[in-house]
C-alpha atoms as a PDB file:
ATOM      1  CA  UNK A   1     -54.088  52.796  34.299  1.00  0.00           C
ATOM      2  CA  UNK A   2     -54.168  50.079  31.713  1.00  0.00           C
ATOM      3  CA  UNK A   3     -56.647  47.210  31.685  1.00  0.00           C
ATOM      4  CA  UNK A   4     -55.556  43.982  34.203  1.00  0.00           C
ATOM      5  CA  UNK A   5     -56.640  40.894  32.268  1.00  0.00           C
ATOM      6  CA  UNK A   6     -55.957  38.789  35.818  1.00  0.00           C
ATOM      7  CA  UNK A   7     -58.350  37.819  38.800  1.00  0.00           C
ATOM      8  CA  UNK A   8     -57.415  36.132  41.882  1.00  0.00           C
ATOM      9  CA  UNK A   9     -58.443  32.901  40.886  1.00  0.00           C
ATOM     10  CA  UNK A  10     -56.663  33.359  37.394  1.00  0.00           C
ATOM     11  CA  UNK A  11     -53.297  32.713  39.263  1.00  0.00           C
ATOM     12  CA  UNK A  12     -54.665  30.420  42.268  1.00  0.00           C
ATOM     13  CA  UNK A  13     -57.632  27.680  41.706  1.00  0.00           C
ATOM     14  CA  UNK A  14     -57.873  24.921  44.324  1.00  0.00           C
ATOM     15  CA  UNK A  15     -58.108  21.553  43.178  1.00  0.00           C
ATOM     16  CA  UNK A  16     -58.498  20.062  46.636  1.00  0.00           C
ATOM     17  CA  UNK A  17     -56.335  17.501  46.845  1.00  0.00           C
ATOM     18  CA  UNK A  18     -54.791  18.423  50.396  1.00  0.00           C
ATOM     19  CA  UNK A  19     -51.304  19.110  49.532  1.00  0.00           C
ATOM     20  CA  UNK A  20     -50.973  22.207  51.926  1.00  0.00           C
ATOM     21  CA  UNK A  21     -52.354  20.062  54.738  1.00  0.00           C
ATOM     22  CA  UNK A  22     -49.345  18.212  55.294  1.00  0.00           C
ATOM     23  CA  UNK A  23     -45.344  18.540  55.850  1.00  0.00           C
ATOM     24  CA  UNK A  24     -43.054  20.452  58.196  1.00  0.00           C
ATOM     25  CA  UNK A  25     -44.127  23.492  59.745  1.00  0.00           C
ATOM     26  CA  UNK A  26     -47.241  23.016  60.746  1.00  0.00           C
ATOM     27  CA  UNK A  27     -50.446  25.295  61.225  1.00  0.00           C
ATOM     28  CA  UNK A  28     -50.172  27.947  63.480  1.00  0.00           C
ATOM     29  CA  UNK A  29     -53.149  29.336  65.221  1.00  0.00           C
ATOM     30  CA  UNK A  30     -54.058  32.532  66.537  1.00  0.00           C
ATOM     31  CA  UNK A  31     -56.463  33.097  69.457  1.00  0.00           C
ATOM     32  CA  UNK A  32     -59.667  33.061  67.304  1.00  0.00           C
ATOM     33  CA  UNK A  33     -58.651  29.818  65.620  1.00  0.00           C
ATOM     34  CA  UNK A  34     -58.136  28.251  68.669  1.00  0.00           C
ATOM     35  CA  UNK A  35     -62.082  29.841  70.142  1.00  0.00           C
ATOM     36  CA  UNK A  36     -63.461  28.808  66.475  1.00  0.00           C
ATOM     37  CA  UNK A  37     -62.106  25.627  66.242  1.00  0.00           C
ATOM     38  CA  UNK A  38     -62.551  24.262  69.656  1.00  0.00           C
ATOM     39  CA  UNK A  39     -66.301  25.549  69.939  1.00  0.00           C
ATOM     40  CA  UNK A  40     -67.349  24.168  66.643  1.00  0.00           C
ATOM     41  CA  UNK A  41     -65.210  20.128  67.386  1.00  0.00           C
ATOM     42  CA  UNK A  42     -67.322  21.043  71.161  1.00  0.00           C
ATOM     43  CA  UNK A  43     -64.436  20.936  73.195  1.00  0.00           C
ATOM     44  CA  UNK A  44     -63.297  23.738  75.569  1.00  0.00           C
ATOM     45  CA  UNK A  45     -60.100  25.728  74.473  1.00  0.00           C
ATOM     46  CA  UNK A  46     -57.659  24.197  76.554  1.00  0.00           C
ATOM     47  CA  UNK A  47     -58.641  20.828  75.668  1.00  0.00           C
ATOM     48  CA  UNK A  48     -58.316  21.645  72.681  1.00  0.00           C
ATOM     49  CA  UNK A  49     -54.858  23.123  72.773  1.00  0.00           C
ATOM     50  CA  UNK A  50     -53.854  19.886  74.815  1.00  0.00           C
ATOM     51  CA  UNK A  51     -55.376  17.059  72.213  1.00  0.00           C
ATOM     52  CA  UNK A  52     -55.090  18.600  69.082  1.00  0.00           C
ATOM     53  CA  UNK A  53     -52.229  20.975  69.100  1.00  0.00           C
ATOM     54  CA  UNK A  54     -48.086  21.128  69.381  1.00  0.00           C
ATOM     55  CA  UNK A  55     -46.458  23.869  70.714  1.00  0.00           C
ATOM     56  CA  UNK A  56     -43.828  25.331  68.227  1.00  0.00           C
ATOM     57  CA  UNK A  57     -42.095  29.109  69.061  1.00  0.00           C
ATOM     58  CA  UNK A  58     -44.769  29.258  72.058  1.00  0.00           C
ATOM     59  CA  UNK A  59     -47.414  29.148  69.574  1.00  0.00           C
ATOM     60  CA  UNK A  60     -50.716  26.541  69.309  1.00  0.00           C
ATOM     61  CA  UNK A  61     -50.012  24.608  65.763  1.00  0.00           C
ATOM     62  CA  UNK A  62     -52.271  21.699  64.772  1.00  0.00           C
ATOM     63  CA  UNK A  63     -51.098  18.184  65.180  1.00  0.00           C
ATOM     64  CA  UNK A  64     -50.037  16.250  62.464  1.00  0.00           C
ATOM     65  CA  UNK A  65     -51.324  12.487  61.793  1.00  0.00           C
ATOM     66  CA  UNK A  66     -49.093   9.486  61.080  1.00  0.00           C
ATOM     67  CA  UNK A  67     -49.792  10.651  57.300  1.00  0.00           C
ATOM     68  CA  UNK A  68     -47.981  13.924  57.725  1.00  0.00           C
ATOM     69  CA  UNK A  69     -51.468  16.028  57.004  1.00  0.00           C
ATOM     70  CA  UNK A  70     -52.698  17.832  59.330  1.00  0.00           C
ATOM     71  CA  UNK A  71     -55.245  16.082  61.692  1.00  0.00           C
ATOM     72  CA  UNK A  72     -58.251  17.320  60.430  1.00  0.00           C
ATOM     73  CA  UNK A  73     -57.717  16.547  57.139  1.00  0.00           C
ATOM     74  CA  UNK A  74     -60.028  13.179  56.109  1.00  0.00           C
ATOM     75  CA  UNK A  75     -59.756  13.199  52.588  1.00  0.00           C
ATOM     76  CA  UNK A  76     -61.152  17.106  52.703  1.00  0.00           C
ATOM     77  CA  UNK A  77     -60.969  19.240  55.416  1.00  0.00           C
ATOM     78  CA  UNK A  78     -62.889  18.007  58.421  1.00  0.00           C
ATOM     79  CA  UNK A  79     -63.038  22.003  59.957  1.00  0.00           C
ATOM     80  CA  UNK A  80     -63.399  23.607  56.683  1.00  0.00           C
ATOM     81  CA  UNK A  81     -66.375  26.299  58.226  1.00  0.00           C
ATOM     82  CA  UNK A  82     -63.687  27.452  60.757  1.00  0.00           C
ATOM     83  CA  UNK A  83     -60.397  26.135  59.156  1.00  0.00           C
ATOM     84  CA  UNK A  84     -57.204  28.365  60.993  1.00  0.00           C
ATOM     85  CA  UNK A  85     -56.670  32.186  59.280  1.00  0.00           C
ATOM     86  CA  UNK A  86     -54.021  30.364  57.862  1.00  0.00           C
ATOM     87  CA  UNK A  87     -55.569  27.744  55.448  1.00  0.00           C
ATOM     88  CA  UNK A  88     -58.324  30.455  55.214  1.00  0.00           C
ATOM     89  CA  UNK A  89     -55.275  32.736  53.345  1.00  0.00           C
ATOM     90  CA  UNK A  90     -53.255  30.151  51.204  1.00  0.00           C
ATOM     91  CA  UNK A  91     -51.674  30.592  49.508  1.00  0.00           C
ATOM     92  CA  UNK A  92     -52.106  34.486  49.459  1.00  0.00           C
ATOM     93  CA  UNK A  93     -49.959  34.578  52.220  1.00  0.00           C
ATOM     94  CA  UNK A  94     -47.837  37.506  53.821  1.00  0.00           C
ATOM     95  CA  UNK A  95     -43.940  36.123  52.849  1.00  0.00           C
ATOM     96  CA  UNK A  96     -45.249  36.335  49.156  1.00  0.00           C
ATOM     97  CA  UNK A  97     -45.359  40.071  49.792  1.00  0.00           C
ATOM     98  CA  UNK A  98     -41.791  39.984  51.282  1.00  0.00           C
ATOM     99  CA  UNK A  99     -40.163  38.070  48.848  1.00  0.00           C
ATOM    100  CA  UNK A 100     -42.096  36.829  45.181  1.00  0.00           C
ATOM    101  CA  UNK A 101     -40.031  33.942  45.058  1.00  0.00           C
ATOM    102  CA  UNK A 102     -42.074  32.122  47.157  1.00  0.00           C
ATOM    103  CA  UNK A 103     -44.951  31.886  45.207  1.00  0.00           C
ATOM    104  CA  UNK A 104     -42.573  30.341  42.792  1.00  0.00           C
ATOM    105  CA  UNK A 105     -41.340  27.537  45.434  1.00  0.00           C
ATOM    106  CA  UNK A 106     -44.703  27.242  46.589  1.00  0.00           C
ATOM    107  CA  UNK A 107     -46.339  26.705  43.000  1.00  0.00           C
ATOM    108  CA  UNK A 108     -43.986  23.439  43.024  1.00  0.00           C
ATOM    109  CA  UNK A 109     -46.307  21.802  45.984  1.00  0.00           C
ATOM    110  CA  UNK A 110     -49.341  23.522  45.089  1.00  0.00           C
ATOM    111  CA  UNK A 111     -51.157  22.192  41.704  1.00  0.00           C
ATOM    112  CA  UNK A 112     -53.514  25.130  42.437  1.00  0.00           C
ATOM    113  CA  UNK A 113     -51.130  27.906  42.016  1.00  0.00           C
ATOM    114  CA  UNK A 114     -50.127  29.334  38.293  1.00  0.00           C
ATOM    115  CA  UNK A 115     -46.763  30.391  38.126  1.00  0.00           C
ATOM    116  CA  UNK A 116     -46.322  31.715  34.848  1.00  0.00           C
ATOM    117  CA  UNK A 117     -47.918  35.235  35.811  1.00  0.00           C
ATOM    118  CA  UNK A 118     -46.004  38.230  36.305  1.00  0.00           C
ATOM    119  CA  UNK A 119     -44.685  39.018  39.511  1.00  0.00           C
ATOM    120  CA  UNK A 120     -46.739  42.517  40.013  1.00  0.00           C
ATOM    121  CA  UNK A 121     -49.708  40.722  39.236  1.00  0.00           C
ATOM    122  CA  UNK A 122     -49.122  37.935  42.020  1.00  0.00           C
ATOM    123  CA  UNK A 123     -48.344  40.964  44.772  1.00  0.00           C
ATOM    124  CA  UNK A 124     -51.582  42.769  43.674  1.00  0.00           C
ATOM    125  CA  UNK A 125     -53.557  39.867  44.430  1.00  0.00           C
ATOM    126  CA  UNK A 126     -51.838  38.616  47.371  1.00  0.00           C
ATOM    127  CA  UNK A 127     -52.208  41.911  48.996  1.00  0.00           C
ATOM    128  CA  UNK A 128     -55.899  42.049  47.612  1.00  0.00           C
ATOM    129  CA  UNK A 129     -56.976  38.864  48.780  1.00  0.00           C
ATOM    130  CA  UNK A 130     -55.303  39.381  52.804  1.00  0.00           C
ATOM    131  CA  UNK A 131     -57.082  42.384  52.784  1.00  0.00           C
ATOM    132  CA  UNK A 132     -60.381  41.020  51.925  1.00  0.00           C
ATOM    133  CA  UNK A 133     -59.751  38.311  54.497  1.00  0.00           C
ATOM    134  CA  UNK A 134     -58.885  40.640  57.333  1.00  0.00           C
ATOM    135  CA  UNK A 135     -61.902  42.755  56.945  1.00  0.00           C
ATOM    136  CA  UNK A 136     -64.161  39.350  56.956  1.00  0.00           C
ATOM    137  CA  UNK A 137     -63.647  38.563  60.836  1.00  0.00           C
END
């Protein structure tokens, strides 16, 4: 096994500037987001779901503001401590995995993500770094 000159944050480094908070799609929550979230605004869970969240496929996603962004975002991200698994992930996300290309598309929103790595080197850490999230909660 040869020596891997690459860490996670050699091919991802946010720069904070809110650029995955916004656009189509939205941000979908699971049932722990929703707890999370909702306990630390102080708001039960189906008040929650009812203010702050669409329904899209059957699923909770957050609201989005006039701005596009997602409604928590206020200049930085106003739930940060118990932001959804999702924002938790980016951009090591699971369709990475299923097809590298993405990382490619996504690199053209994302400042944050380096694109001129080799694909092997993207999968390792994508896989790495949902792994090490998974185990956290």
């Amino acid at each position: 096994m040869g020596f891997d000159p690459y860490t996670a944050e050699d091919i991802f480094q946010c720069k904070m500037c809110g650029d995955c908070c916004e656009g189509y799609g939205g941000t979908y929550l699971t049932g722990e987001d929703v707890k999370m979230i909702s306990e630390y605004i102080g708001t039960s869970e189906d008040t929650f779901v009812e203010t702050y969240c669409d329904i899209s496929g059957g699923r909770p996603v957050i609201t989005r503001g006039e701005d596009g962004k997602c409604i928590f975002f206020k200049s930085l991200c106003t739930i940060h401590p118990v932001k959804p698994r999702m924002c938790r992930a980016w951009p090591f996300i699971e369709s990475v995995i299923k097809d590298i290309s993405n990382w490619k598309i996504m690199g053209t929103a994302c400042p944050g993500i380096k694109t001129d790595v080799p694909d092997d080197v993207i999968k390792k850490y994508v896989s790495e770094e949902l792994t090490k999230l998974d185990k956290k909660r």
